[in-house]
Protein backbone atom coordinates (compact mmCIF):
# COMPACT_ATOMS: atom_id res chain seq x y z
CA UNK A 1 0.00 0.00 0.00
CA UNK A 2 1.40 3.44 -0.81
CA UNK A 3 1.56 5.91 2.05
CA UNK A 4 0.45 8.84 -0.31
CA UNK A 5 -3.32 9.27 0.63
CA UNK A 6 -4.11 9.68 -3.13
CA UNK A 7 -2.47 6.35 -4.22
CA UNK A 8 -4.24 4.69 -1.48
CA UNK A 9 -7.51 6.27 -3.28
CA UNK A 10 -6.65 4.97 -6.41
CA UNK A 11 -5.76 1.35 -5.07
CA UNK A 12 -9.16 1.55 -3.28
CA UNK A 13 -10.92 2.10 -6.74
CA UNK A 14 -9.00 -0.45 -8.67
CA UNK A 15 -10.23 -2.64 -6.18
CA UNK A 16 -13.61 -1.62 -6.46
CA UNK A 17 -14.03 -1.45 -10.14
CA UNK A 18 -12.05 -5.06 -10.39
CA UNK A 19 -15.02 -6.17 -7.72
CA UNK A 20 -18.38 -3.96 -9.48
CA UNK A 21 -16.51 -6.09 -12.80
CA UNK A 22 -16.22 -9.58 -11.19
CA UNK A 23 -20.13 -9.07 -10.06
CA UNK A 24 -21.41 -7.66 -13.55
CA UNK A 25 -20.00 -11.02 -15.27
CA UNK A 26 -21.52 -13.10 -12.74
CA UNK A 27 -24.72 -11.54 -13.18
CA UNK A 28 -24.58 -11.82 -16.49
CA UNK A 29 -23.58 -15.57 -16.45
CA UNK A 30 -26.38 -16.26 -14.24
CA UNK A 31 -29.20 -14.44 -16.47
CA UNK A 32 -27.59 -16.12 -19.80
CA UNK A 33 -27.77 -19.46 -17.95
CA UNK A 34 -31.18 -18.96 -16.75
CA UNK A 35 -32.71 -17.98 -19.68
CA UNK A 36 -30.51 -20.52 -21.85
CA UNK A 37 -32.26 -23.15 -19.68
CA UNK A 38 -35.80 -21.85 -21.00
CA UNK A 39 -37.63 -23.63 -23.42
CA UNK A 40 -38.29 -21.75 -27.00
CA UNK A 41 -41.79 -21.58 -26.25
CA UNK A 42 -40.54 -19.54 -22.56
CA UNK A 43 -38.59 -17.48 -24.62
CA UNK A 44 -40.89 -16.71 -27.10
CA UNK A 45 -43.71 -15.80 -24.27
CA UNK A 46 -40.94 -12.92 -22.91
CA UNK A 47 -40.11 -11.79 -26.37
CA UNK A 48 -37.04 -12.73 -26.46
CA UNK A 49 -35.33 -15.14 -29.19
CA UNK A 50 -32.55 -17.72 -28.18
CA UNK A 51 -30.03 -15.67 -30.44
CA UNK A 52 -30.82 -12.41 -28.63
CA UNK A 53 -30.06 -14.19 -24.83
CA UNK A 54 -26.63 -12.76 -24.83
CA UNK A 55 -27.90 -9.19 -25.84
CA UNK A 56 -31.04 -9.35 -22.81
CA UNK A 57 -28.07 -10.25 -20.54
CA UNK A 58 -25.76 -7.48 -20.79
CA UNK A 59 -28.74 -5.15 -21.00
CA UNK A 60 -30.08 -6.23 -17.84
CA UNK A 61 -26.67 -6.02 -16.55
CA UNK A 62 -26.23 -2.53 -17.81
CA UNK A 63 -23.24 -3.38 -19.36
């Protein structure tokens, strides 16, 4: 850890984007996998196409 209060900031963010990063990509695993377990007709009741799973995921992620 650097003693200069403004590294020490910047260490502090790295960590937390590295973190908010680590739980977008989970969040986005989990949504793909849930909706990749749906059947067509599940899918096609929400709107949503099996090609476009990948697209619903990082918009619900915000990503």
């Amino acid at each position: 850890m650097s003693a200069d209060p403004s590294g020490a900031t910047n260490e502090k963010d790295t960590i937390m984007n590295i973190t908010r990063s680590l739980n977008n990509w989970r969040k986005y695993r989990q949504t793909v996998t849930e909706l990749g377990r749906m059947s067509d007709r599940e899918l096609t009741d929400l709107g949503i196409g099996r090609s476009d799973i990948r697209r619903v995921a990082r918009t619900a992620v915000g990503v």
